[in-house]
C-alpha atoms as a PDB file:
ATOM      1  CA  UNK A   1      12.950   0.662  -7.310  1.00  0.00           C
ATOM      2  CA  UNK A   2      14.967   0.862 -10.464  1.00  0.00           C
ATOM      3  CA  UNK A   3      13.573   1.565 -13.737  1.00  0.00           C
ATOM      4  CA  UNK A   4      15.060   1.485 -17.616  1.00  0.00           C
ATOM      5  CA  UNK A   5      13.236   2.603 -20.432  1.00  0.00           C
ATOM      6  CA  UNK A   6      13.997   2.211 -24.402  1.00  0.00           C
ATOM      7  CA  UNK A   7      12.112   2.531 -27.664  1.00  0.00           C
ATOM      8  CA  UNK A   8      11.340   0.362 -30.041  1.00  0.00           C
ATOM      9  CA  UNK A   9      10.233   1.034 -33.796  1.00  0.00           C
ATOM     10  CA  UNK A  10       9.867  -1.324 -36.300  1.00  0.00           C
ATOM     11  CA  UNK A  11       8.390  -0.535 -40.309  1.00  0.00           C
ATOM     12  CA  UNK A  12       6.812  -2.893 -42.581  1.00  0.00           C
ATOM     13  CA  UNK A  13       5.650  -3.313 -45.864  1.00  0.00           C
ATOM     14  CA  UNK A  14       3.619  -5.099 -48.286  1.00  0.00           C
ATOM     15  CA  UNK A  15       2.768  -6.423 -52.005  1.00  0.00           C
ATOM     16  CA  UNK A  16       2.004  -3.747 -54.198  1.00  0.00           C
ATOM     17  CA  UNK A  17      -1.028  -5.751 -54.605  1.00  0.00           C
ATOM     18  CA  UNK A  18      -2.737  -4.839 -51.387  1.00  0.00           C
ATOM     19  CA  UNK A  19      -2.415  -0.882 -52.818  1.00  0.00           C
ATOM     20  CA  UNK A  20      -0.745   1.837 -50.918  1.00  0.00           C
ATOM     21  CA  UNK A  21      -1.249   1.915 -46.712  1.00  0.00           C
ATOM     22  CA  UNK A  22      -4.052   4.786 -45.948  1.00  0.00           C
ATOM     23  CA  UNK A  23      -4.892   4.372 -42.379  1.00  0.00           C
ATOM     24  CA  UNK A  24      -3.965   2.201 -39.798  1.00  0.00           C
ATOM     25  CA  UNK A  25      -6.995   1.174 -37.755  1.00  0.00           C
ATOM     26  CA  UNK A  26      -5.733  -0.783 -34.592  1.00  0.00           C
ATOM     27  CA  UNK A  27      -2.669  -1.482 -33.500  1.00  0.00           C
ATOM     28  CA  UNK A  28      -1.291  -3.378 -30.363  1.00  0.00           C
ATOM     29  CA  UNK A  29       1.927  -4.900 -29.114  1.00  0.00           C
ATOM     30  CA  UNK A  30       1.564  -7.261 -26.483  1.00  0.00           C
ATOM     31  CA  UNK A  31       5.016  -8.822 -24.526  1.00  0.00           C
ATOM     32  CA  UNK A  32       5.308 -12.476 -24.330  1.00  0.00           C
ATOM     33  CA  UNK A  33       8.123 -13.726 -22.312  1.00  0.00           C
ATOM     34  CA  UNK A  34      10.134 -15.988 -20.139  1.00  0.00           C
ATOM     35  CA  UNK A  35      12.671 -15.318 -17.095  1.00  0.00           C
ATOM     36  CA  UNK A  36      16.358 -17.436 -16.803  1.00  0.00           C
ATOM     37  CA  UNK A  37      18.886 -17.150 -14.418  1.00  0.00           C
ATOM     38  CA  UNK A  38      22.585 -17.528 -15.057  1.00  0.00           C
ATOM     39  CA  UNK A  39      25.582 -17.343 -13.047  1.00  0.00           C
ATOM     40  CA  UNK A  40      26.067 -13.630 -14.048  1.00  0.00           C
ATOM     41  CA  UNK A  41      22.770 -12.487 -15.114  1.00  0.00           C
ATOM     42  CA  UNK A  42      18.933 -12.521 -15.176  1.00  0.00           C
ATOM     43  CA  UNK A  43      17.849 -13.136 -18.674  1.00  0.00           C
ATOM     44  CA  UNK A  44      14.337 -12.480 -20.203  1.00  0.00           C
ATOM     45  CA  UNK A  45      13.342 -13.865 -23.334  1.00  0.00           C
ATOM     46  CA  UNK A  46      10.581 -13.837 -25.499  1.00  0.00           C
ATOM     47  CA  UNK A  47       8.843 -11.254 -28.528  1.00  0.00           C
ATOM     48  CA  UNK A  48       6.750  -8.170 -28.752  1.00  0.00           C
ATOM     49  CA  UNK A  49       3.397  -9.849 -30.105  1.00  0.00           C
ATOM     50  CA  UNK A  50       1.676  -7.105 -32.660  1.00  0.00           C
ATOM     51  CA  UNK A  51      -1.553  -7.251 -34.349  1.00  0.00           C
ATOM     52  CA  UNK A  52      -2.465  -4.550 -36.867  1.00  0.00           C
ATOM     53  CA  UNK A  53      -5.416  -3.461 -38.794  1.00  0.00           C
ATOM     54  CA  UNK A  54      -4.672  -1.664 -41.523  1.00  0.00           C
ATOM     55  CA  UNK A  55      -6.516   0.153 -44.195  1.00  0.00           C
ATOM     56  CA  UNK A  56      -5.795   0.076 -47.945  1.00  0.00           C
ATOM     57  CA  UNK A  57      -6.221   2.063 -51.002  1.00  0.00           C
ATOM     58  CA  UNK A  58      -5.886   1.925 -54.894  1.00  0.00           C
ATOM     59  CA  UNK A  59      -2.602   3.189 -55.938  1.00  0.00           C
ATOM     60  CA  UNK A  60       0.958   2.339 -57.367  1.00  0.00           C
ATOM     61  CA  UNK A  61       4.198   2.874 -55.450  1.00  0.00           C
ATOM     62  CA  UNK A  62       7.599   2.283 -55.149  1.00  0.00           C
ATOM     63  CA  UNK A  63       9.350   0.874 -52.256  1.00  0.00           C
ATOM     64  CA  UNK A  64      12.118   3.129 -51.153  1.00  0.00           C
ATOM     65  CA  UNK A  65      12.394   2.054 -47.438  1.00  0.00           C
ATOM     66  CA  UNK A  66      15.365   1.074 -45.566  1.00  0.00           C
ATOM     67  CA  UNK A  67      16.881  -2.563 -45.171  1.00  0.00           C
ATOM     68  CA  UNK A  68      15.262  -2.910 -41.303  1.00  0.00           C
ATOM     69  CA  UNK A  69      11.501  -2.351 -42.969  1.00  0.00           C
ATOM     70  CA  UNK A  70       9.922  -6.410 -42.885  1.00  0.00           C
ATOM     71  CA  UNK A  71       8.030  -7.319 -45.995  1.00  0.00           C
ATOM     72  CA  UNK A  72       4.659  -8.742 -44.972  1.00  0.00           C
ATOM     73  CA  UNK A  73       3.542 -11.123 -47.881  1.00  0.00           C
ATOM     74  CA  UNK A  74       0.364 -12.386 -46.182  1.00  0.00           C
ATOM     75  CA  UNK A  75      -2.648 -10.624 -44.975  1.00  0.00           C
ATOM     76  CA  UNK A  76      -5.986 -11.842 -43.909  1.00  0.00           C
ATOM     77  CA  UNK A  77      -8.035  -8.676 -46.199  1.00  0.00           C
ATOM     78  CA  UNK A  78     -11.336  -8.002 -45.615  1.00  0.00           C
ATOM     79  CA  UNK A  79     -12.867  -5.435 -48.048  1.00  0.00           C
ATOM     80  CA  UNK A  80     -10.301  -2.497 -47.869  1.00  0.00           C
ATOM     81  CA  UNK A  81      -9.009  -3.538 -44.435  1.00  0.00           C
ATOM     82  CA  UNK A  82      -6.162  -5.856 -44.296  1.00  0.00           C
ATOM     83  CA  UNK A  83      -4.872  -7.639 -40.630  1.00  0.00           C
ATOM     84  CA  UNK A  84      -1.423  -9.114 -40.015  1.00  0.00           C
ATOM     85  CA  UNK A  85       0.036 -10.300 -36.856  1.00  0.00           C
ATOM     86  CA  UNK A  86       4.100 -10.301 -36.278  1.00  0.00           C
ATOM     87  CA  UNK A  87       6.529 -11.045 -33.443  1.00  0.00           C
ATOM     88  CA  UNK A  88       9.368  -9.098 -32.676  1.00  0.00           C
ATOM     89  CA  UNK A  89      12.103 -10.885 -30.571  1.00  0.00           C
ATOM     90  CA  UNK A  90      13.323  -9.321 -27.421  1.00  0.00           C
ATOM     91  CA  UNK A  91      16.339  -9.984 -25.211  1.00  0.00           C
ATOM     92  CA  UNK A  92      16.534  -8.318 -21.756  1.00  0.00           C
ATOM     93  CA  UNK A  93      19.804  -8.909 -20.077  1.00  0.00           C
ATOM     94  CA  UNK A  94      20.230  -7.522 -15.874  1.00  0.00           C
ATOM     95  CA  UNK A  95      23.421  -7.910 -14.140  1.00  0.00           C
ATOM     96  CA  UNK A  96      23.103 -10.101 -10.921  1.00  0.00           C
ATOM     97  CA  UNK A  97      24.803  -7.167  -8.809  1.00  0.00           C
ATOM     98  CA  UNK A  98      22.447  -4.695 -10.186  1.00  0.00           C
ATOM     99  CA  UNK A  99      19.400  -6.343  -8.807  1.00  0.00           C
ATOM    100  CA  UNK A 100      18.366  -7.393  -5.317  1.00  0.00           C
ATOM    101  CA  UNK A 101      18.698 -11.354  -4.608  1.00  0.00           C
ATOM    102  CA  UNK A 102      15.596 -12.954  -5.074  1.00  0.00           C
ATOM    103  CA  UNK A 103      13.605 -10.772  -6.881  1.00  0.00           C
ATOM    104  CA  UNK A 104      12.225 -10.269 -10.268  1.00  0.00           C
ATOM    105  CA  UNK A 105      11.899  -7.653 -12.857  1.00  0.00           C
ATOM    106  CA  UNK A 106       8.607  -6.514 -14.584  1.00  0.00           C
ATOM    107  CA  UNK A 107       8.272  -5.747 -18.008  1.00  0.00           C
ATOM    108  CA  UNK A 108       5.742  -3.509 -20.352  1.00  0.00           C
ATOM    109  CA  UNK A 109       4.941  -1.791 -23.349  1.00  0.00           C
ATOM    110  CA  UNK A 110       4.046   1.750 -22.983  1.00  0.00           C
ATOM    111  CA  UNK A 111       2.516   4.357 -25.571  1.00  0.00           C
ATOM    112  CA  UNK A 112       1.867   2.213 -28.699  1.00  0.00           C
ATOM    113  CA  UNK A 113       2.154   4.488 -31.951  1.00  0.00           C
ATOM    114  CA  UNK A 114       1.815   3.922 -35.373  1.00  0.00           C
ATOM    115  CA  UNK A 115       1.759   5.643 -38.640  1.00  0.00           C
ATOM    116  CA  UNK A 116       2.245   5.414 -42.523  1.00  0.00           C
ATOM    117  CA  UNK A 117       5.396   6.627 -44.445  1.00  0.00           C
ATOM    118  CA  UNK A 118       5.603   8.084 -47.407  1.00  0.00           C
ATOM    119  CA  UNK A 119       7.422   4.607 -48.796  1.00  0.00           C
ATOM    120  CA  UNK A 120       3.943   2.858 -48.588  1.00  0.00           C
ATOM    121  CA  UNK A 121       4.946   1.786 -45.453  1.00  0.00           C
ATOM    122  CA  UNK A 122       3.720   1.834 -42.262  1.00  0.00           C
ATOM    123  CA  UNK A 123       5.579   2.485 -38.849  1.00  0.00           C
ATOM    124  CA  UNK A 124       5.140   0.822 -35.297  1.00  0.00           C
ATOM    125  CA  UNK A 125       6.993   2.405 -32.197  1.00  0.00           C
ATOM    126  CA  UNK A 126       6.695   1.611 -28.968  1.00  0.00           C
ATOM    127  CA  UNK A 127       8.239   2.226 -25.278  1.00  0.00           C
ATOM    128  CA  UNK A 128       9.575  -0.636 -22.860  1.00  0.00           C
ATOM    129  CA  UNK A 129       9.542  -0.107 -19.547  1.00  0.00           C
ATOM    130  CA  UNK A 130      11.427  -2.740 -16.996  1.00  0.00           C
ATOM    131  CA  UNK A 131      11.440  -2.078 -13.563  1.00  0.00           C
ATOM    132  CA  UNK A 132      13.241  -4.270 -10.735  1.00  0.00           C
ATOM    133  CA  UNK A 133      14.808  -3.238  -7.100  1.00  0.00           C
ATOM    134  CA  UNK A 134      18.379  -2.581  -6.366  1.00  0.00           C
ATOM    135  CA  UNK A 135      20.893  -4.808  -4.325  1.00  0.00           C
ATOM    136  CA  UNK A 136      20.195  -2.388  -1.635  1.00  0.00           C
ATOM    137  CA  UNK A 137      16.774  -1.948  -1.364  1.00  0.00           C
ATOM    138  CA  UNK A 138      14.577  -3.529   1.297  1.00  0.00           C
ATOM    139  CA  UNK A 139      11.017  -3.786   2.477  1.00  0.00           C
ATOM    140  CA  UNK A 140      10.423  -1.898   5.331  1.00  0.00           C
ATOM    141  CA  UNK A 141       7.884  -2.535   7.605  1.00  0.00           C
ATOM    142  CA  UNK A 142       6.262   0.107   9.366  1.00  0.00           C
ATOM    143  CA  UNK A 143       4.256  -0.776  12.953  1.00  0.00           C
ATOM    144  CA  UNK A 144       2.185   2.247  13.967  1.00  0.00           C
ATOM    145  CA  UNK A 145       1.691   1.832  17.925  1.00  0.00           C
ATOM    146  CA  UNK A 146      -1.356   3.860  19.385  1.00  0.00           C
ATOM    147  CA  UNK A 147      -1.102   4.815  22.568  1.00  0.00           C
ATOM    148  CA  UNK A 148      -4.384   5.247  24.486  1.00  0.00           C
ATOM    149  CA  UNK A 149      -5.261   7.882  26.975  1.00  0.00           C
ATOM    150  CA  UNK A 150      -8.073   7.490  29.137  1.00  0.00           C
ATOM    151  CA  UNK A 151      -9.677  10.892  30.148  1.00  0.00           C
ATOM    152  CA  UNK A 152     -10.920  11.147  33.503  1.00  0.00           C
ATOM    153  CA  UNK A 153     -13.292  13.290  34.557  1.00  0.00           C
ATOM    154  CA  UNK A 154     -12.510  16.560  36.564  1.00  0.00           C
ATOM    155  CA  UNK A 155     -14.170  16.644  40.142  1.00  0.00           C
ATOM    156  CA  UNK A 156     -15.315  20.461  41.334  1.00  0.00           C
ATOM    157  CA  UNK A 157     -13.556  22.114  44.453  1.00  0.00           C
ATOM    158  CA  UNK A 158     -17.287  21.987  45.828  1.00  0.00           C
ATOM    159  CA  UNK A 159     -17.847  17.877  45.603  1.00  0.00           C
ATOM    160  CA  UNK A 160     -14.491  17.484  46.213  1.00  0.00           C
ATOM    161  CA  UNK A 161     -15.223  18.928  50.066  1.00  0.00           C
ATOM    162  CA  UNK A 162     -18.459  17.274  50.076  1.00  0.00           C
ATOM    163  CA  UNK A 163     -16.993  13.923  49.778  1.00  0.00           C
ATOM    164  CA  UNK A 164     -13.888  14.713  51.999  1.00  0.00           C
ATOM    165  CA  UNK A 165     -16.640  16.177  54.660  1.00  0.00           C
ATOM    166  CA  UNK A 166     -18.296  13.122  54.545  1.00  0.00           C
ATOM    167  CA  UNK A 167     -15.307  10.826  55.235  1.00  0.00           C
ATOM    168  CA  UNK A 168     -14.722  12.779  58.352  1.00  0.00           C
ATOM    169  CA  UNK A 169     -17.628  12.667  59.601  1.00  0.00           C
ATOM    170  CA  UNK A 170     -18.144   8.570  59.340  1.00  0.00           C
ATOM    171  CA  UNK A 171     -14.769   8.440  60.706  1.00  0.00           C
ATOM    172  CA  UNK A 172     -15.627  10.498  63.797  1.00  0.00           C
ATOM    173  CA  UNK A 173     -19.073   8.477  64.048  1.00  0.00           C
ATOM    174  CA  UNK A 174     -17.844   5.101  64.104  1.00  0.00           C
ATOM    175  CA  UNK A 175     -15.161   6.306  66.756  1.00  0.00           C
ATOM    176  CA  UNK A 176     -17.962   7.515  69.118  1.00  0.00           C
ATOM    177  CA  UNK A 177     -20.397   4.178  69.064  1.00  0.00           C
ATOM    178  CA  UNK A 178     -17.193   2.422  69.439  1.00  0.00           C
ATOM    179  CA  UNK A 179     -16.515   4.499  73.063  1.00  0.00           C
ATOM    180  CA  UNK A 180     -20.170   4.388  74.146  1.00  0.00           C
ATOM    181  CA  UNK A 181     -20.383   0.565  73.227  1.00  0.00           C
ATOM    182  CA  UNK A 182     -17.541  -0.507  75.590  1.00  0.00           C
ATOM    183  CA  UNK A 183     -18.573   1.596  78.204  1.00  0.00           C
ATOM    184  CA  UNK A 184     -22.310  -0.011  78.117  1.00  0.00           C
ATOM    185  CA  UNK A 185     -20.358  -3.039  78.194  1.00  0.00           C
ATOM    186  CA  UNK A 186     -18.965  -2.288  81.605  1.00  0.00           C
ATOM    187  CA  UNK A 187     -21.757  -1.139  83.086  1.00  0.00           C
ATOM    188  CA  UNK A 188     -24.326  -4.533  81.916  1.00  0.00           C
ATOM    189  CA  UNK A 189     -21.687  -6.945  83.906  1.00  0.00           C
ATOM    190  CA  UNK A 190     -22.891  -9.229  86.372  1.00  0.00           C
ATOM    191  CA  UNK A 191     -22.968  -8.982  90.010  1.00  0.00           C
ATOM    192  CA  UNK A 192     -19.735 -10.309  91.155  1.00  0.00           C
ATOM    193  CA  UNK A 193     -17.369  -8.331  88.537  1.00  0.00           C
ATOM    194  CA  UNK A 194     -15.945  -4.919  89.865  1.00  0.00           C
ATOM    195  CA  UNK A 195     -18.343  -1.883  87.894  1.00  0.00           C
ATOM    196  CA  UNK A 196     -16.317   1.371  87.395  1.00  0.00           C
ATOM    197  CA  UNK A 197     -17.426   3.894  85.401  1.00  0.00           C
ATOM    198  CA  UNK A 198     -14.657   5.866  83.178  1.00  0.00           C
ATOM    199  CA  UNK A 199     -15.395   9.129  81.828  1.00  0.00           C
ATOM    200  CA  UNK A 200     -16.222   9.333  78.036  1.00  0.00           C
ATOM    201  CA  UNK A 201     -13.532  10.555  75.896  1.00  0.00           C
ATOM    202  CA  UNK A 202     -15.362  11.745  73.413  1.00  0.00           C
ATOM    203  CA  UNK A 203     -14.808  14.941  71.338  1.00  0.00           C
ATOM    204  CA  UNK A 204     -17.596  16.556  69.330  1.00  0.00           C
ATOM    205  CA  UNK A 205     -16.943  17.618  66.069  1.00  0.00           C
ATOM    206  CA  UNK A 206     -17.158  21.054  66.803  1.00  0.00           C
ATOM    207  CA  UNK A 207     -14.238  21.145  69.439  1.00  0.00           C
ATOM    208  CA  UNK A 208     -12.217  18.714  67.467  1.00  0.00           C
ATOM    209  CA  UNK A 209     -12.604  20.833  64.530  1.00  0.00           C
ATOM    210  CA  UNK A 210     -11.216  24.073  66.470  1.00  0.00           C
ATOM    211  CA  UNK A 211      -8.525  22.018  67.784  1.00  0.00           C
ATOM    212  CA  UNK A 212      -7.403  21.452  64.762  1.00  0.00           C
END
């Protein structure tokens, strides 16, 4: 983002009427605008809107302040407190080629300060700060991709040969009902069908195990 910042001060003073400025009791400046386009430029328009309390006292003075000061002539006094409201015009010009295409600046007022002078007047200063993205500037989107691991759980060298015992052991099972089924199988045939017996060819696990 790109950011410019300038100050603004602006004095004013009143009827010798109204006394001599003593204390100023709230002050605010409040921007009030509107955004153009041109073919060169984004343009915003508008005024710094202030509202001021101020407080007077009993006294004569001279005025001794500069051309810039603004004379206030009317003032809504209650008592010893006197409130005035005044707009200040602003102009804010940005260079198309300074500013990313399609978007728009911000604009505020920062650190509001006022204070009498020793002209009977009292001072209003203020700081403008206008913020907008370069021509080069882009969002950037970020995609966060979580990987998940699934943790599986270790198996101990003991159940490990458990379970692979176990295998073997079904495996040599079912191998040995399968032999003594088929020879049952020759021996229950009928009169009339040849009988011959075969030897087994079964292993127990014990020699097969030693064989191996």
């Amino acid at each position: 983002m790109q950011a410019k910042n300038w100050d603004v001060k602006e004095q004013f003073l009143f009827p010798a009427s109204f006394g001599v400025p003593k204390e100023i009791r709230t002050v605010a400046v409040t921007p009030q605008f509107e955004q153009s386009e041109t073919a060169e430029s984004i343009q915003i328009v508008g005024i710094y809107h202030i509202t001021c309390h101020v407080e007077f006292e009993k006294g004569e003075h001279a005025h001794h302040a500069t051309s810039e000061a603004t004379q206030i002539e009317d003032l809504d006094v209650q008592g010893e407190v006197g409130y005035f409201e005044y707009a200040v015009p602003m102009s804010v010009e940005i260079a198309k080629d300074k500013i990313r295409a399609g978007s728009s600046p911000t604009l505020n007022v920062q650190h509001v300060n006022a204070k009498t002078t020793e002209h009977a007047a009292i001072e209003i200063a203020w700081s403008v700060h206008c913020q907008f993205e370069g021509p080069n500037e882009q969002e950037v989107e970020f995609e966060i991709e979580i990987e998940k691991k699934i943790e599986l759980e270790p198996i101990s060298d003991e159940r490990d040969t458990k379970e692979t015992n176990k295998l073997e052991n079904t495996t040599k099972l079912e191998s040995t009902n399968k032999e003594e089924s088929e020879l049952q199988f020759i021996l229950d045939l009928d009169d009339g069908y040849s009988k011959i017996s075969y030897p087994s060819n079964y292993v127990s696990v014990k020699q097969k195990t030693e064989e191996q």
